[in-house]
N, C-alpha and C. Protein backbone atom coordinates (compact mmCIF):
# COMPACT_ATOMS: atom_id res chain seq x y z
N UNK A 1 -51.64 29.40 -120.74
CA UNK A 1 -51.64 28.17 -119.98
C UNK A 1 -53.08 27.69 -119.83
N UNK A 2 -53.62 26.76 -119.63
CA UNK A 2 -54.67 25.72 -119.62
C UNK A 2 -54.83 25.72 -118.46
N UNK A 3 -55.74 25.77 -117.94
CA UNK A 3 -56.14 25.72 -116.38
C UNK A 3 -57.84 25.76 -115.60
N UNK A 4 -57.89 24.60 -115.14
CA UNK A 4 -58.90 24.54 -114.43
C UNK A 4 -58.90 24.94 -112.72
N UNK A 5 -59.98 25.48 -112.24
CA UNK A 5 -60.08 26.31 -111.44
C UNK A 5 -60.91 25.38 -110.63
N UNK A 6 -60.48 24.76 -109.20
CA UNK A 6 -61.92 24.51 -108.33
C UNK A 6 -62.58 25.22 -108.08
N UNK A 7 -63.83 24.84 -107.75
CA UNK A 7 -65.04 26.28 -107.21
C UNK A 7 -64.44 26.75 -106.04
N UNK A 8 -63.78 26.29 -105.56
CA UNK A 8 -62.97 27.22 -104.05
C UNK A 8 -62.67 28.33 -104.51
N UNK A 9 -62.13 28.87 -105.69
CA UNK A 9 -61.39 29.84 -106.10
C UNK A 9 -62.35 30.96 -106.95
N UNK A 10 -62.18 32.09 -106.58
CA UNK A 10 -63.12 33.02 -106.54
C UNK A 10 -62.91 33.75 -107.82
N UNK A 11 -64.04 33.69 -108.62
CA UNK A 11 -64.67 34.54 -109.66
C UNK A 11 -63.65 35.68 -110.43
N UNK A 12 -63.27 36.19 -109.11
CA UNK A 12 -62.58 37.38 -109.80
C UNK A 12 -61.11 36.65 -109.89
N UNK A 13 -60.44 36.12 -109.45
CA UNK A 13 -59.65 35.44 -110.14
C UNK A 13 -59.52 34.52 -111.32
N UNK A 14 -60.70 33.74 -111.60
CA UNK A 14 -60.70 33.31 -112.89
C UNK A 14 -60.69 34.63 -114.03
N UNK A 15 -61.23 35.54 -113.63
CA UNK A 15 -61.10 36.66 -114.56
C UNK A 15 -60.09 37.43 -114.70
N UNK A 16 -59.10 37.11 -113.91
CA UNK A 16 -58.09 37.82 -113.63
C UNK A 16 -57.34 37.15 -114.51
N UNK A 17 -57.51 35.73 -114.66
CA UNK A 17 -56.63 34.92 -115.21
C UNK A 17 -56.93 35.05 -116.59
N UNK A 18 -57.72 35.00 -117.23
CA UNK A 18 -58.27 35.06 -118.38
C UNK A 18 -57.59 36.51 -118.69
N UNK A 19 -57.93 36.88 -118.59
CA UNK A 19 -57.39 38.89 -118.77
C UNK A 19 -55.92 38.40 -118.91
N UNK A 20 -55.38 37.90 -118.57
CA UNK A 20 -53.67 37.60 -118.69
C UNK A 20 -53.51 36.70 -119.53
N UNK A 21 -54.84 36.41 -119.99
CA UNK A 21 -54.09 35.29 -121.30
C UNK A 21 -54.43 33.94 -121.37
N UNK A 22 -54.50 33.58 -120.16
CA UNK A 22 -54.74 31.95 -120.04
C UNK A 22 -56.25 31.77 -120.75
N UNK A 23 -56.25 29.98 -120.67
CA UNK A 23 -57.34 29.40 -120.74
C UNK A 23 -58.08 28.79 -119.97
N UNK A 24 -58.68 29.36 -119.05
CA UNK A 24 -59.24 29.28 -118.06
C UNK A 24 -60.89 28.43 -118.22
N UNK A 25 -61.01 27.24 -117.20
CA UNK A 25 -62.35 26.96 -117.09
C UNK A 25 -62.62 26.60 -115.19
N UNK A 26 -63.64 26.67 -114.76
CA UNK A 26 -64.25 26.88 -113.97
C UNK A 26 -64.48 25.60 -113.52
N UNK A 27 -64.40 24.64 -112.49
CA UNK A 27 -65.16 23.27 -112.41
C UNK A 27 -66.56 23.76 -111.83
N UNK A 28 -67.11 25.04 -111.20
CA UNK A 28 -68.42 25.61 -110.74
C UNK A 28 -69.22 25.76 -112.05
N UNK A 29 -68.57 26.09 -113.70
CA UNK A 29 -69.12 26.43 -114.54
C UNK A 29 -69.73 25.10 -115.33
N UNK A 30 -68.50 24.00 -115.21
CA UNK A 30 -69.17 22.69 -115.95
C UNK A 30 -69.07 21.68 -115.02
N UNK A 31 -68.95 21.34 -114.01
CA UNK A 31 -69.16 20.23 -113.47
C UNK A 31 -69.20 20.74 -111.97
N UNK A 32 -70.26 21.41 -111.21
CA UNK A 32 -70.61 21.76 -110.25
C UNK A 32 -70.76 20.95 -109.28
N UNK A 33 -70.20 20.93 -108.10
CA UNK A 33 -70.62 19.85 -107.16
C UNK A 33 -69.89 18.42 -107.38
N UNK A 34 -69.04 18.31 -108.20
CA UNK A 34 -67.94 17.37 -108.40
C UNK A 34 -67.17 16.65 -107.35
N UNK A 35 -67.03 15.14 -107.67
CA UNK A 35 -65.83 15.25 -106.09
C UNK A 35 -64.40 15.70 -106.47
N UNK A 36 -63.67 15.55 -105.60
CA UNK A 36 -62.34 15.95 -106.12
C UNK A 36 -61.77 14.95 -106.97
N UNK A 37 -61.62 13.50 -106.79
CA UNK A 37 -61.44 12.79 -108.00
C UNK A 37 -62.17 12.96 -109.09
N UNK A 38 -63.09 13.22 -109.59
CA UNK A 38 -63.39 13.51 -110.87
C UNK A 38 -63.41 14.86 -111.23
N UNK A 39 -63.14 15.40 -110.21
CA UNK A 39 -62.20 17.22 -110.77
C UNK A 39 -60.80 17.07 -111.50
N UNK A 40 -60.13 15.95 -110.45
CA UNK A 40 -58.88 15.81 -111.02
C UNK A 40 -58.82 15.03 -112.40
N UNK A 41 -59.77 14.51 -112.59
CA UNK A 41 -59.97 13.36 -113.85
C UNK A 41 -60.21 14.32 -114.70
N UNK A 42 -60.78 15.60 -114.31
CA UNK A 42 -60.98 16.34 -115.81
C UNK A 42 -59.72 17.09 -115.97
N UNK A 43 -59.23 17.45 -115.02
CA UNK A 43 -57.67 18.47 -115.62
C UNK A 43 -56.79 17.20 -116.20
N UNK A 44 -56.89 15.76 -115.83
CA UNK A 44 -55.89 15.07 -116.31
C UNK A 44 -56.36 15.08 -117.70
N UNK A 45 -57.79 14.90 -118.28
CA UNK A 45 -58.48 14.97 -119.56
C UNK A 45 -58.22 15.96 -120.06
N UNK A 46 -58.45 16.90 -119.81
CA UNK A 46 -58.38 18.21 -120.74
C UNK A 46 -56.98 18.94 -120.92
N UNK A 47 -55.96 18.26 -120.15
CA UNK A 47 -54.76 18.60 -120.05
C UNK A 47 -54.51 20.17 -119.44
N UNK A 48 -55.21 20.36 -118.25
CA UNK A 48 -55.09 21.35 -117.71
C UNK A 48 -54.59 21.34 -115.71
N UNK A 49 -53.54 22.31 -115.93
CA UNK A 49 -53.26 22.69 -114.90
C UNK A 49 -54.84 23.02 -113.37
N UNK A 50 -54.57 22.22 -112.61
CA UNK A 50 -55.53 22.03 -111.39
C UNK A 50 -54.71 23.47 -110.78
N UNK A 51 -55.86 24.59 -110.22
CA UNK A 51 -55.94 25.59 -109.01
C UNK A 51 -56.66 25.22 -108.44
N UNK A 52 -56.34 25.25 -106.83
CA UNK A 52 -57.27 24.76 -105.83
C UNK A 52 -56.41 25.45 -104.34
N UNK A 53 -57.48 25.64 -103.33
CA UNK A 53 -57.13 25.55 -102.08
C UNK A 53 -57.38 24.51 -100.79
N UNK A 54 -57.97 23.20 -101.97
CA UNK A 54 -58.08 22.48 -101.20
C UNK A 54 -56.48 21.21 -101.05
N UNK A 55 -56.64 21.14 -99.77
CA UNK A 55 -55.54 20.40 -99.76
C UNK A 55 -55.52 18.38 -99.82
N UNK A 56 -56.96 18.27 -100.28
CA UNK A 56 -56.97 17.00 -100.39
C UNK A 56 -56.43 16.66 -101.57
N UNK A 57 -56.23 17.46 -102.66
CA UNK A 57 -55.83 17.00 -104.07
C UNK A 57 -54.19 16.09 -104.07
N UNK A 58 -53.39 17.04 -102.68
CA UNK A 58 -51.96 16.46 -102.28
C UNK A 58 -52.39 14.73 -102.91
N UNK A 59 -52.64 13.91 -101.87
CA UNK A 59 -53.06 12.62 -101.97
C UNK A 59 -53.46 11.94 -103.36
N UNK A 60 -54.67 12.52 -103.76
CA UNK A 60 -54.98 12.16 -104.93
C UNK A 60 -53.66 12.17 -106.58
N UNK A 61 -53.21 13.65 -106.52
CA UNK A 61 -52.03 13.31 -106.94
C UNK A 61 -51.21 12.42 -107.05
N UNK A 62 -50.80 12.50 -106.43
CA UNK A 62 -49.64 11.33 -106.06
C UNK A 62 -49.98 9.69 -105.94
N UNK A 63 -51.34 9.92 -106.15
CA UNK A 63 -52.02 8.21 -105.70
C UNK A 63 -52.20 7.89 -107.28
N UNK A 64 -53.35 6.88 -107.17
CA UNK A 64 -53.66 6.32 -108.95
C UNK A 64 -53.85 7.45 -109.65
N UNK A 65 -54.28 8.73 -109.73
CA UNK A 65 -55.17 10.00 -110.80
C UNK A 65 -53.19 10.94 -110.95
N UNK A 66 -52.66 10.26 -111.46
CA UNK A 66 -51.13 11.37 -111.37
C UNK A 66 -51.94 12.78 -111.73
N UNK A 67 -52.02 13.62 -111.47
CA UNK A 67 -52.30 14.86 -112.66
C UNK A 67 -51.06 15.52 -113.08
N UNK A 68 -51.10 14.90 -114.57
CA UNK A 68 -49.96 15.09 -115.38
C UNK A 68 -49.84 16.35 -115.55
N UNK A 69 -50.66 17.10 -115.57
CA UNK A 69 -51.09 18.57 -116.09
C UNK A 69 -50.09 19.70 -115.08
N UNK A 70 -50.31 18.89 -113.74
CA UNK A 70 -50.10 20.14 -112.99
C UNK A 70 -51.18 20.44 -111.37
N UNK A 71 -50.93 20.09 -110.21
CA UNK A 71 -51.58 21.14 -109.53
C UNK A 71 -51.27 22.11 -108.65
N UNK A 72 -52.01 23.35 -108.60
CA UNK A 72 -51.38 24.29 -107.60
C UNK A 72 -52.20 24.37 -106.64
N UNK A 73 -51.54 24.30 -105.12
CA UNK A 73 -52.58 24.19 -104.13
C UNK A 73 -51.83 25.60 -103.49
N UNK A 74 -53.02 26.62 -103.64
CA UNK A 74 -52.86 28.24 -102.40
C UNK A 74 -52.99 27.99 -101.03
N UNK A 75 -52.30 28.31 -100.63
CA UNK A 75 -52.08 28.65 -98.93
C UNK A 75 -51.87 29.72 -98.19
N UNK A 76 -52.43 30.83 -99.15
CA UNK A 76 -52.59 32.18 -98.79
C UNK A 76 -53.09 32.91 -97.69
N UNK A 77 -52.80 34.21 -97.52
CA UNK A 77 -53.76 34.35 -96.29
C UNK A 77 -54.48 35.56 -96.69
N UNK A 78 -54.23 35.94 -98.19
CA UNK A 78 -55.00 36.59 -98.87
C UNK A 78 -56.42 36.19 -98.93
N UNK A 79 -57.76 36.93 -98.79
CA UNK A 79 -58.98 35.75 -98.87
C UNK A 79 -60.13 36.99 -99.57
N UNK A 80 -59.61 38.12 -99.85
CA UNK A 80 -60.59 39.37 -100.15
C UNK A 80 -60.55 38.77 -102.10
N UNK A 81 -61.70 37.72 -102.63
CA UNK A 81 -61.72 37.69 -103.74
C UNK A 81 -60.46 38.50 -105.04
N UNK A 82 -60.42 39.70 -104.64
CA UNK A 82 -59.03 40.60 -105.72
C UNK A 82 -57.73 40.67 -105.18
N UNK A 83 -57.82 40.26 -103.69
CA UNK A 83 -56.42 39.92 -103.34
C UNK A 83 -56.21 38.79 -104.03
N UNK A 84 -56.93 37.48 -103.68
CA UNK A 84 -56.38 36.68 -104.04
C UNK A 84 -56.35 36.21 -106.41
N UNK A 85 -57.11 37.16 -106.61
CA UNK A 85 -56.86 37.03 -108.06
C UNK A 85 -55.14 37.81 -108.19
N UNK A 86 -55.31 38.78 -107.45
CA UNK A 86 -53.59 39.64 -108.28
C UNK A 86 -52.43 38.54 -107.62
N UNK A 87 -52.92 37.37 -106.36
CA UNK A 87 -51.74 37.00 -106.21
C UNK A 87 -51.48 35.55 -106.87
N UNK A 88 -52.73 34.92 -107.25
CA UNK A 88 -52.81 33.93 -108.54
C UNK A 88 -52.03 34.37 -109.97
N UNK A 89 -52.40 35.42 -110.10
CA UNK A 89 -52.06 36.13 -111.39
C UNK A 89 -50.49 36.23 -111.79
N UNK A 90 -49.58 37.24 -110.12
CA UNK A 90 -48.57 37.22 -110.22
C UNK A 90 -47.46 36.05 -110.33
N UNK A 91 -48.33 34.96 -109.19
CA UNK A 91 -47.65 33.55 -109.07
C UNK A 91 -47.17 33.17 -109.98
N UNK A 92 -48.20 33.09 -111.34
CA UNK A 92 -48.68 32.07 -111.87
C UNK A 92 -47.56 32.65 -113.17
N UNK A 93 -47.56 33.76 -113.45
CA UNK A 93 -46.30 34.37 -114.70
C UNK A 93 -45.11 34.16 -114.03
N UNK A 94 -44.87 34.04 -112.58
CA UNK A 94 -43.23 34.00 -112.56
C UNK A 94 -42.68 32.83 -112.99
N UNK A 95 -43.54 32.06 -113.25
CA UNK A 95 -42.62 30.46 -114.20
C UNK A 95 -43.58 30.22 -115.17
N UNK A 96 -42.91 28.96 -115.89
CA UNK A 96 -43.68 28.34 -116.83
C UNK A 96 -43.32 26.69 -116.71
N UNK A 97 -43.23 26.45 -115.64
CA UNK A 97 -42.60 25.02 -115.73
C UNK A 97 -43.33 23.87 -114.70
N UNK A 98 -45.32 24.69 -114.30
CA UNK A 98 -45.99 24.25 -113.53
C UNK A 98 -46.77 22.65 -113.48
N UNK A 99 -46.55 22.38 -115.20
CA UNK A 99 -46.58 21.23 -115.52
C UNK A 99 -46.00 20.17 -114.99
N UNK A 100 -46.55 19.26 -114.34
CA UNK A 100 -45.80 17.64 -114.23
C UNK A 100 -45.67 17.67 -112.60
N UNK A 101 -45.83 19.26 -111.85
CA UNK A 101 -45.76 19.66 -110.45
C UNK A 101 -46.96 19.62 -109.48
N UNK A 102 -46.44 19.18 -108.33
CA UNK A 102 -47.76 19.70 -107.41
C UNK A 102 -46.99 20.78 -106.76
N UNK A 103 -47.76 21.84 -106.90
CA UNK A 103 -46.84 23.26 -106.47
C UNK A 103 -47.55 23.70 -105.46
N UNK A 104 -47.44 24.29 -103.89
CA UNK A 104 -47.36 24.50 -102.69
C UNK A 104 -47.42 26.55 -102.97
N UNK A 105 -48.01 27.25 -103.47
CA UNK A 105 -48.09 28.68 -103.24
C UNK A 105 -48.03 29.34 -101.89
N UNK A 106 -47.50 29.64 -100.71
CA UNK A 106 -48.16 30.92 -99.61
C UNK A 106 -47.55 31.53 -99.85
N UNK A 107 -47.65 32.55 -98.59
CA UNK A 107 -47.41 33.80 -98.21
C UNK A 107 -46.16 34.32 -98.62
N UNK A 108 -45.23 33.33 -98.18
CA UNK A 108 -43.52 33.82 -98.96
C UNK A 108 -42.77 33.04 -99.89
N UNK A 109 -43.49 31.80 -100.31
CA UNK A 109 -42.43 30.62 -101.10
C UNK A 109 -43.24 29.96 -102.16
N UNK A 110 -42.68 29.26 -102.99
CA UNK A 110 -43.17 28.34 -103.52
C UNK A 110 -42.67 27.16 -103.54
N UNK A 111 -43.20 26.24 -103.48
CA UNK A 111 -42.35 24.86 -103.29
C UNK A 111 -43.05 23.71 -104.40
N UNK A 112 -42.37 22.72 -105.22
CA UNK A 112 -42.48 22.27 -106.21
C UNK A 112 -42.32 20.99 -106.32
N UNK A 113 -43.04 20.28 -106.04
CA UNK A 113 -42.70 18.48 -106.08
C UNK A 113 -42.90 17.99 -107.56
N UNK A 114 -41.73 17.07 -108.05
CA UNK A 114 -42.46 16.43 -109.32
C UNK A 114 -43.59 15.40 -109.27
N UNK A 115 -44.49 15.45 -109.88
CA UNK A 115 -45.40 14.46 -109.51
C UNK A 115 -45.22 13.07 -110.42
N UNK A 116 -45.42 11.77 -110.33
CA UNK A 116 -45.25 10.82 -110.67
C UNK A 116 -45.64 10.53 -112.27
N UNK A 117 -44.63 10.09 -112.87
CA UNK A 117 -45.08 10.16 -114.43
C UNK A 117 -46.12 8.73 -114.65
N UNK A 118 -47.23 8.99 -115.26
CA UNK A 118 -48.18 8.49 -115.58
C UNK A 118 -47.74 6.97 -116.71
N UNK A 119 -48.47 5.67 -116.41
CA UNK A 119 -47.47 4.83 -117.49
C UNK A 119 -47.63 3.20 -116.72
């Protein structure tokens, strides 16, 4: 899976992710200090699934920037860097259908909105 990572999301989870396969990029690695609209402008570009714990992306979504790709916003209460990579990791293999979603991760659920088709 294709996936861009906000800098919110800690190191050892991008590596975690990578180790499992994905294609993982960093917005801390190429576009540091970004706002969130042009974070989201690059996962809609590069066709990659948005990870984030920020919850402003909700809005942006759903507003003019659809992100067709995908975003997942954590609401964990995991926060020890390798907690939260094994529970990105596990999330993230129990489907494959994260595309086209703004997906809601915590502690016990996942919840899955379609997001607005682009057009």
């Amino acid at each position: 899976m294709r996936i861009l990572t906000n800098e919110n999301i800690p190191t050892a989870a991008v590596e975690a992710l990578r180790s499992a396969g994905h294609d993982v990029v960093a917005v801390g690695a190429v576009a540091r200090g970004s706002s969130d609209k042009m974070v989201l402008q690059l996962a809609v570009q590069e066709n990659r699934l948005l990870l984030t714990f920020d919850k402003d992306f909700g809005e942006l979504a759903f507003g003019d920037l659809h992100a067709t790709a995908g975003v997942i916003l954590l609401r964990i209460s995991a926060r020890s860097p390798s907690a939260v990579a094994d529970m990105v990791v596990r999330a993230i293999a129990r489907r494959d259908d994260w595309g086209g979603h703004f997906s809601v991760i915590d502690d016990t659920q996942t919840r899955m909105t379609a997001l607005p088709k682009r057009g």
